[in-house]
N, C-alpha and C. Protein backbone atom coordinates (compact mmCIF):
# COMPACT_ATOMS: atom_id res chain seq x y z
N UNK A 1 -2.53 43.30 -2.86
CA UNK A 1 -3.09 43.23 -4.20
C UNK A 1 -2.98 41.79 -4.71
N UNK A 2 -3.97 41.19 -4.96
CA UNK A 2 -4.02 39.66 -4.99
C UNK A 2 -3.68 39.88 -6.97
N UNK A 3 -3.25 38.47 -7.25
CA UNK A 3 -2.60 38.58 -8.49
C UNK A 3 -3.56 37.29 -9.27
N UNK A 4 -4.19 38.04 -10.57
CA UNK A 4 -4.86 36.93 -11.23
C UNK A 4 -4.32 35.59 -11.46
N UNK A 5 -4.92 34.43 -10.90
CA UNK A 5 -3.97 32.98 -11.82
C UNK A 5 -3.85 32.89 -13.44
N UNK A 6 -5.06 33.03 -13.69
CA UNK A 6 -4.75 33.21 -15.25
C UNK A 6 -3.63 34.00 -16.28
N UNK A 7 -3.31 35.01 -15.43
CA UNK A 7 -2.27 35.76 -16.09
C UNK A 7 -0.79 35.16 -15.77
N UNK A 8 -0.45 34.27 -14.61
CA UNK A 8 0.55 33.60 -14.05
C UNK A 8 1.13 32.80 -14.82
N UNK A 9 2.32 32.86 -15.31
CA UNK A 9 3.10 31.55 -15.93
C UNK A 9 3.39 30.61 -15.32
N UNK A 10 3.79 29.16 -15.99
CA UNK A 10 4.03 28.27 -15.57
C UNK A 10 4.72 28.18 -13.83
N UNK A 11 5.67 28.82 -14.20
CA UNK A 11 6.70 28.89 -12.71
C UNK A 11 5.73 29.22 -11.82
N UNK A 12 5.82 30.61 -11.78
CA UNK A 12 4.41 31.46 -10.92
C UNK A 12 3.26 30.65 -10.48
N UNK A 13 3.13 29.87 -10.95
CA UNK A 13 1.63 28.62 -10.74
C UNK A 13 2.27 27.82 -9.50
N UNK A 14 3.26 27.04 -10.49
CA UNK A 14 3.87 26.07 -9.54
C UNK A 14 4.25 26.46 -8.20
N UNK A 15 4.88 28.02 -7.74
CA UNK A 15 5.66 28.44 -6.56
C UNK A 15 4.15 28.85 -5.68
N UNK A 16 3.23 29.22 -6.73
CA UNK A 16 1.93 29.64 -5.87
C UNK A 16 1.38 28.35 -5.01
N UNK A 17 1.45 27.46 -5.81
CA UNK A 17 1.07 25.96 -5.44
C UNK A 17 1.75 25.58 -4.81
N UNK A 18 2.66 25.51 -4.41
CA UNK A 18 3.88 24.68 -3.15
C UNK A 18 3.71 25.59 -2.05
N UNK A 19 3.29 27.14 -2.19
CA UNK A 19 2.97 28.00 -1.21
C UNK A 19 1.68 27.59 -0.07
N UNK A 20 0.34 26.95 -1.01
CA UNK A 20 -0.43 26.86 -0.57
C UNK A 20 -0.28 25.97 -0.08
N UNK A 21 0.27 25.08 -0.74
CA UNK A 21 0.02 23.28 -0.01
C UNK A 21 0.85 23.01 1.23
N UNK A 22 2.05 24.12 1.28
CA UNK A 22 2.58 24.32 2.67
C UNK A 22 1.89 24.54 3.79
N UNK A 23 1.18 25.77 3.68
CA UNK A 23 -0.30 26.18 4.14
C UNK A 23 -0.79 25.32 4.46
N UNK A 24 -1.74 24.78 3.87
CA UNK A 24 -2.44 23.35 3.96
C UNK A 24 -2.05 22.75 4.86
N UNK A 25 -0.62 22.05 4.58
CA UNK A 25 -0.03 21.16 5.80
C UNK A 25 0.28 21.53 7.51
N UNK A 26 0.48 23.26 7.19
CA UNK A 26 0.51 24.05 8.40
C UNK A 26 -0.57 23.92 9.43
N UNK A 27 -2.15 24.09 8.42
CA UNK A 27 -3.58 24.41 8.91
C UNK A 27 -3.94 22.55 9.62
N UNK A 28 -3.41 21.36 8.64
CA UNK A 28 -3.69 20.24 9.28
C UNK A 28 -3.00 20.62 10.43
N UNK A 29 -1.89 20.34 10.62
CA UNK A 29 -0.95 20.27 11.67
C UNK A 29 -1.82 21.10 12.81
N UNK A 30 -1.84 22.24 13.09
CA UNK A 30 -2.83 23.30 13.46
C UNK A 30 -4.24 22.47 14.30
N UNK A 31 -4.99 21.95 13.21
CA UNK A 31 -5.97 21.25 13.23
C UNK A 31 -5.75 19.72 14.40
N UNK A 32 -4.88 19.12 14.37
CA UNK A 32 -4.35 17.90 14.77
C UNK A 32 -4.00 18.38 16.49
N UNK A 33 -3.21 19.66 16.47
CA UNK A 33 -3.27 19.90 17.76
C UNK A 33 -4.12 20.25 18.20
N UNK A 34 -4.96 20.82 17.95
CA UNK A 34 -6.40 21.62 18.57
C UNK A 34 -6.69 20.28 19.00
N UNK A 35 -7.04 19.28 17.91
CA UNK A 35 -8.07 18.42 18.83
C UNK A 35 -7.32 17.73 19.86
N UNK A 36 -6.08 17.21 19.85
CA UNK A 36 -5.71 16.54 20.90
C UNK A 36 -5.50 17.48 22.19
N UNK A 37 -5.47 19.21 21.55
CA UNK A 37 -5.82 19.66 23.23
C UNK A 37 -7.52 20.16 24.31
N UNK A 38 -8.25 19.45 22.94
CA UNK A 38 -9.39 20.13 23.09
C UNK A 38 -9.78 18.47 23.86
N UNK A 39 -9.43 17.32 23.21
CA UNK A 39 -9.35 16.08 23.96
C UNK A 39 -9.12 16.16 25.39
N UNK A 40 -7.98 16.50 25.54
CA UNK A 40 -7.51 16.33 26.99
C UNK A 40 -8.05 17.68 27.89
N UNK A 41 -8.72 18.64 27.15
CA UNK A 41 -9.31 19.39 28.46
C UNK A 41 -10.67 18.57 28.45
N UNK A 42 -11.35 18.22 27.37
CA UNK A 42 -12.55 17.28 27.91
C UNK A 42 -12.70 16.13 28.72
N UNK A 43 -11.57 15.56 28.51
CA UNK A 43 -11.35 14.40 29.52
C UNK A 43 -10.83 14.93 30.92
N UNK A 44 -10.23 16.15 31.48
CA UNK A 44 -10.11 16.61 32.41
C UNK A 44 -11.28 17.11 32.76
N UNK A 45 -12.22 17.71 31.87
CA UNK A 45 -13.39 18.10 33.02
C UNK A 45 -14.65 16.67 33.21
N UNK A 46 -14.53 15.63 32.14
CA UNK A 46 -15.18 14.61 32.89
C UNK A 46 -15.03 14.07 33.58
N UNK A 47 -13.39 13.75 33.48
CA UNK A 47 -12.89 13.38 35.14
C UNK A 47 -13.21 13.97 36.64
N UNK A 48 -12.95 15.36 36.23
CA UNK A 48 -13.51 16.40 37.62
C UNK A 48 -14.89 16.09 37.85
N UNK A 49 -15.99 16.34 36.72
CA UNK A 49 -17.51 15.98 36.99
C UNK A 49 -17.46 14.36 37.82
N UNK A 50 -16.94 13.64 37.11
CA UNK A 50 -17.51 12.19 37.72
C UNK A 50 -16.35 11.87 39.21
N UNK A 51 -15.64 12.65 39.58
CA UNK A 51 -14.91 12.59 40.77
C UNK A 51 -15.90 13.54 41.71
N UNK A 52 -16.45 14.05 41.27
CA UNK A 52 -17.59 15.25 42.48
C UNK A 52 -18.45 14.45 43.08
N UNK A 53 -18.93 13.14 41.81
CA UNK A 53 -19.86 12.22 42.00
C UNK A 53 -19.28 11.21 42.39
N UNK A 54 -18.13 10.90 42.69
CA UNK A 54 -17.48 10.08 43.28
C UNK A 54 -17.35 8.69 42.43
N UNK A 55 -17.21 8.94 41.23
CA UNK A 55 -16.80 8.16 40.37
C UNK A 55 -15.37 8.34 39.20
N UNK A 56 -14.72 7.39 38.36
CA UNK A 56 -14.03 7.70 38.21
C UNK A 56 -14.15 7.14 36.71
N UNK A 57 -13.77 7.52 35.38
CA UNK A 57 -13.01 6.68 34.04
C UNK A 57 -13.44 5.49 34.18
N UNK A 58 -12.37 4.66 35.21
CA UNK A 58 -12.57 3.19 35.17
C UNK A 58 -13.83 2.77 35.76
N UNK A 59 -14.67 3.24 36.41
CA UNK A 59 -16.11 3.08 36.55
C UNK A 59 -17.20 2.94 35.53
N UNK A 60 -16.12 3.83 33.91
CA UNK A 60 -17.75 3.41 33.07
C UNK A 60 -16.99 2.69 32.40
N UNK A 61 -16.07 2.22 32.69
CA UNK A 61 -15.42 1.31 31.53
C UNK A 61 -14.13 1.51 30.66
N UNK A 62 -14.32 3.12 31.15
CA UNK A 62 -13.21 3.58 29.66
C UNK A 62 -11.76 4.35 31.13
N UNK A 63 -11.36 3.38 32.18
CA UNK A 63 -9.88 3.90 32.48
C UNK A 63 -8.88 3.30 32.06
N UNK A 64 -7.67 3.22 32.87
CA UNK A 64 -6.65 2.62 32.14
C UNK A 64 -6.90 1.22 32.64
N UNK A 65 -6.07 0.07 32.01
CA UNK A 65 -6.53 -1.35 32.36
C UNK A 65 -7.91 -1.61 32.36
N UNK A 66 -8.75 -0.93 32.33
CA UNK A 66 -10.47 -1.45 32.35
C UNK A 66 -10.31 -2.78 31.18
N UNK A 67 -10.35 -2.09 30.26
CA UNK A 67 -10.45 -2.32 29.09
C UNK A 67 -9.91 -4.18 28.85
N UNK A 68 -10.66 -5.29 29.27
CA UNK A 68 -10.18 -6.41 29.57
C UNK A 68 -10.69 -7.40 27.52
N UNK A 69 -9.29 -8.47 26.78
CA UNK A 69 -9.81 -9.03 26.34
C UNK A 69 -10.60 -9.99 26.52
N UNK A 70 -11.55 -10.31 25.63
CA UNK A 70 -12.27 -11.44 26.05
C UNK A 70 -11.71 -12.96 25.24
N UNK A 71 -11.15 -12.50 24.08
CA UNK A 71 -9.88 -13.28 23.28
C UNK A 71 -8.82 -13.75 24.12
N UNK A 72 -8.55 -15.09 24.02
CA UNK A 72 -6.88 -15.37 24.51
C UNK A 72 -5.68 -15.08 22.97
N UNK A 73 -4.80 -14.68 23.51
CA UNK A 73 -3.79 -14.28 22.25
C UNK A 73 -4.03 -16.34 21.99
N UNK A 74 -3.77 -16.02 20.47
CA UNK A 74 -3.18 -17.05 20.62
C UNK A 74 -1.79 -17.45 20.25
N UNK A 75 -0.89 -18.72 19.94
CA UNK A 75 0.33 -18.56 19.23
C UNK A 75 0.28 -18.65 18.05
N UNK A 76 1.17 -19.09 17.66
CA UNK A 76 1.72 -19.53 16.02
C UNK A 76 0.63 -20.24 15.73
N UNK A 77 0.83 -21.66 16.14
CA UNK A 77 -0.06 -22.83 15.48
C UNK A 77 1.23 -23.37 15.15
N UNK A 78 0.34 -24.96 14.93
CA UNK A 78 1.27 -25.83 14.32
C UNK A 78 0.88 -25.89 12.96
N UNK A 79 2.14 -26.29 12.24
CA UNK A 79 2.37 -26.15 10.70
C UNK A 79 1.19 -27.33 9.98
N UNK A 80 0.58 -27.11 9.19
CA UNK A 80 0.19 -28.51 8.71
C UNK A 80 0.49 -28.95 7.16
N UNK A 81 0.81 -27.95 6.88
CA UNK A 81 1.28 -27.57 5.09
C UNK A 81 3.05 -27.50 4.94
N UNK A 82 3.63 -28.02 4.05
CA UNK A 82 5.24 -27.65 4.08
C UNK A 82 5.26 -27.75 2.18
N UNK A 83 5.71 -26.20 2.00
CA UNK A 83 6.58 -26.15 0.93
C UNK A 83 7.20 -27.36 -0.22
N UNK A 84 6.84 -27.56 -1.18
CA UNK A 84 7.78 -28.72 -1.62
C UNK A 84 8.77 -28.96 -2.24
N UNK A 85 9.34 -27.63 -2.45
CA UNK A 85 10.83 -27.88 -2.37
C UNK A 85 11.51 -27.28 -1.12
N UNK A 86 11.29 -26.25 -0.17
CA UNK A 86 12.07 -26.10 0.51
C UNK A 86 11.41 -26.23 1.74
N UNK A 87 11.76 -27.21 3.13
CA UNK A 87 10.93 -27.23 3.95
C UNK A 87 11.12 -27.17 4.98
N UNK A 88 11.76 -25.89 5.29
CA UNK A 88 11.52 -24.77 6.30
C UNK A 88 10.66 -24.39 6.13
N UNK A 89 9.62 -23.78 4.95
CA UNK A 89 8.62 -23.09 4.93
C UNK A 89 7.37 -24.06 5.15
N UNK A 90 6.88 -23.47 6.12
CA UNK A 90 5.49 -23.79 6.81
C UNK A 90 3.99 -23.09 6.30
N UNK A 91 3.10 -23.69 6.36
CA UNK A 91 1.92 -22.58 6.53
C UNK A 91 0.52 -23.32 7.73
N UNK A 92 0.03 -22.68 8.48
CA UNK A 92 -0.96 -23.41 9.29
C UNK A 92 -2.04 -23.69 9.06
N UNK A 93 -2.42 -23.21 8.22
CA UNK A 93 -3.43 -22.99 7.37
C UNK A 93 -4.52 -21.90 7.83
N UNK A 94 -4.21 -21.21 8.51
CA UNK A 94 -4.79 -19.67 9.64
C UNK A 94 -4.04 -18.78 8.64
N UNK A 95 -4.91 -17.73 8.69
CA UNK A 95 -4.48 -16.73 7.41
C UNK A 95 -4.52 -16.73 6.11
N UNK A 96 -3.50 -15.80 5.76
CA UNK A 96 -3.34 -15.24 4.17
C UNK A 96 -2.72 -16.61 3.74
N UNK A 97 -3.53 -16.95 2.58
CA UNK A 97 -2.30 -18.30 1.57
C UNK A 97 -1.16 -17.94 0.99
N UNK A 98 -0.54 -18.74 1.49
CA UNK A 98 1.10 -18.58 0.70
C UNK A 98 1.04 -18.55 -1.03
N UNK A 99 1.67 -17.87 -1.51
CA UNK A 99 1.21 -18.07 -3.08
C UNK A 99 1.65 -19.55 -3.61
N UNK A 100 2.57 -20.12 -3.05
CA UNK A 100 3.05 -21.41 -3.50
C UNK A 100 1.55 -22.63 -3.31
N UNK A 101 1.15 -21.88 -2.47
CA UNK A 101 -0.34 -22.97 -2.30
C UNK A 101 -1.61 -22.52 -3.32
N UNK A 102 -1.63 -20.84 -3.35
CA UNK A 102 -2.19 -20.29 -4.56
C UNK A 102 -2.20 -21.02 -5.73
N UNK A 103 -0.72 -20.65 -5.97
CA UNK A 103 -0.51 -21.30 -7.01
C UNK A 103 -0.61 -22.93 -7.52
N UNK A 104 -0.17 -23.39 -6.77
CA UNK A 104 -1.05 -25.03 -6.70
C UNK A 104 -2.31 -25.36 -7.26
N UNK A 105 -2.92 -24.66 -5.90
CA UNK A 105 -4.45 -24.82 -6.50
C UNK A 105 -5.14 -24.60 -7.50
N UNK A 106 -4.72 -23.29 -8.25
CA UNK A 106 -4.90 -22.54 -9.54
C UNK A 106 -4.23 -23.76 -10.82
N UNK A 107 -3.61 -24.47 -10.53
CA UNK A 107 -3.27 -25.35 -11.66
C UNK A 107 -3.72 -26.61 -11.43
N UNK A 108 -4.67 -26.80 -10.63
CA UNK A 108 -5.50 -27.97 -10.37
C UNK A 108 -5.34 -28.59 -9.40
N UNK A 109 -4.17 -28.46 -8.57
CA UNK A 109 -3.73 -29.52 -7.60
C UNK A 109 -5.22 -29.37 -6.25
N UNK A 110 -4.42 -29.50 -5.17
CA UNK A 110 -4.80 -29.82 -3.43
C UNK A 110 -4.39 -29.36 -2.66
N UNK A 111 -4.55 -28.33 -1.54
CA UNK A 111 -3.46 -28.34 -0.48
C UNK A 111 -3.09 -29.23 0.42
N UNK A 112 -4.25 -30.62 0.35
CA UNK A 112 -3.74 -31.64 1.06
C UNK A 112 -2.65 -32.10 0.25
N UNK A 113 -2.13 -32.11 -1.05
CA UNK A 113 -1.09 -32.64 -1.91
C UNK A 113 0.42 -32.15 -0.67
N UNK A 114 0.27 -30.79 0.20
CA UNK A 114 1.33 -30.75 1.06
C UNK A 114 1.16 -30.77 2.05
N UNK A 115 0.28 -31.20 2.60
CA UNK A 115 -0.31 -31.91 4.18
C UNK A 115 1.29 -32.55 5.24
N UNK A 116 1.12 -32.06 6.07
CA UNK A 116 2.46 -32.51 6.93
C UNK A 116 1.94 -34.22 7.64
């Protein structure tokens, strides 16, 4: 016998609501495994199909190691900017701005003003 919300008090709302949203999290969870097992039987039967044909994953591109960058990592970089009061702190000028250079600029200055 399902119970009207409208007639439910405060409490009753709230315990109904932590009920469901448990639920909820149950049905994702639920959801999350299905696909990763519905994944791996698909990738087992394309594997089987393209092994009949005598091919394999790494043949269309997608096995393990295929997958080559065409990027070299690169490193750090060298610093070309230093902090002006404390100068350990570096910036290369690659990336996010340090706010100390933000801030610089925003009050008129240069970032060549901390050029190494």
């Amino acid at each position: 016998m399902a119970k009207s919300y409208d007639k439910m008090n405060p409490d009753e709302l709230a315990a109904k609501r932590a009920e469901m949203e448990s639920e909820m999290r149950e049905i994702e969870r639920a959801q999350g495994e299905y696909r990763g097992r519905r994944l791996k039987e698909l990738k087992a039967e394309i594997e089987a199909k393209l092994a009949e044909e005598g091919f394999s994953l790494a043949d269309l591109g997608l096995g393990k190691g295929s997958q080559k960058s065409s990027a070299k990592p690169r490193g750090k970089g060298e610093a070309k900017y230093r902090h002006p009061e404390n100068a350990d702190i570096t910036w290369t000028g690659r990336g996010r701005q340090p706010a100390w250079i933000k801030d610089h600029e925003a009050n008129g200055g240069s970032r060549e003003d901390f050029a190494i």
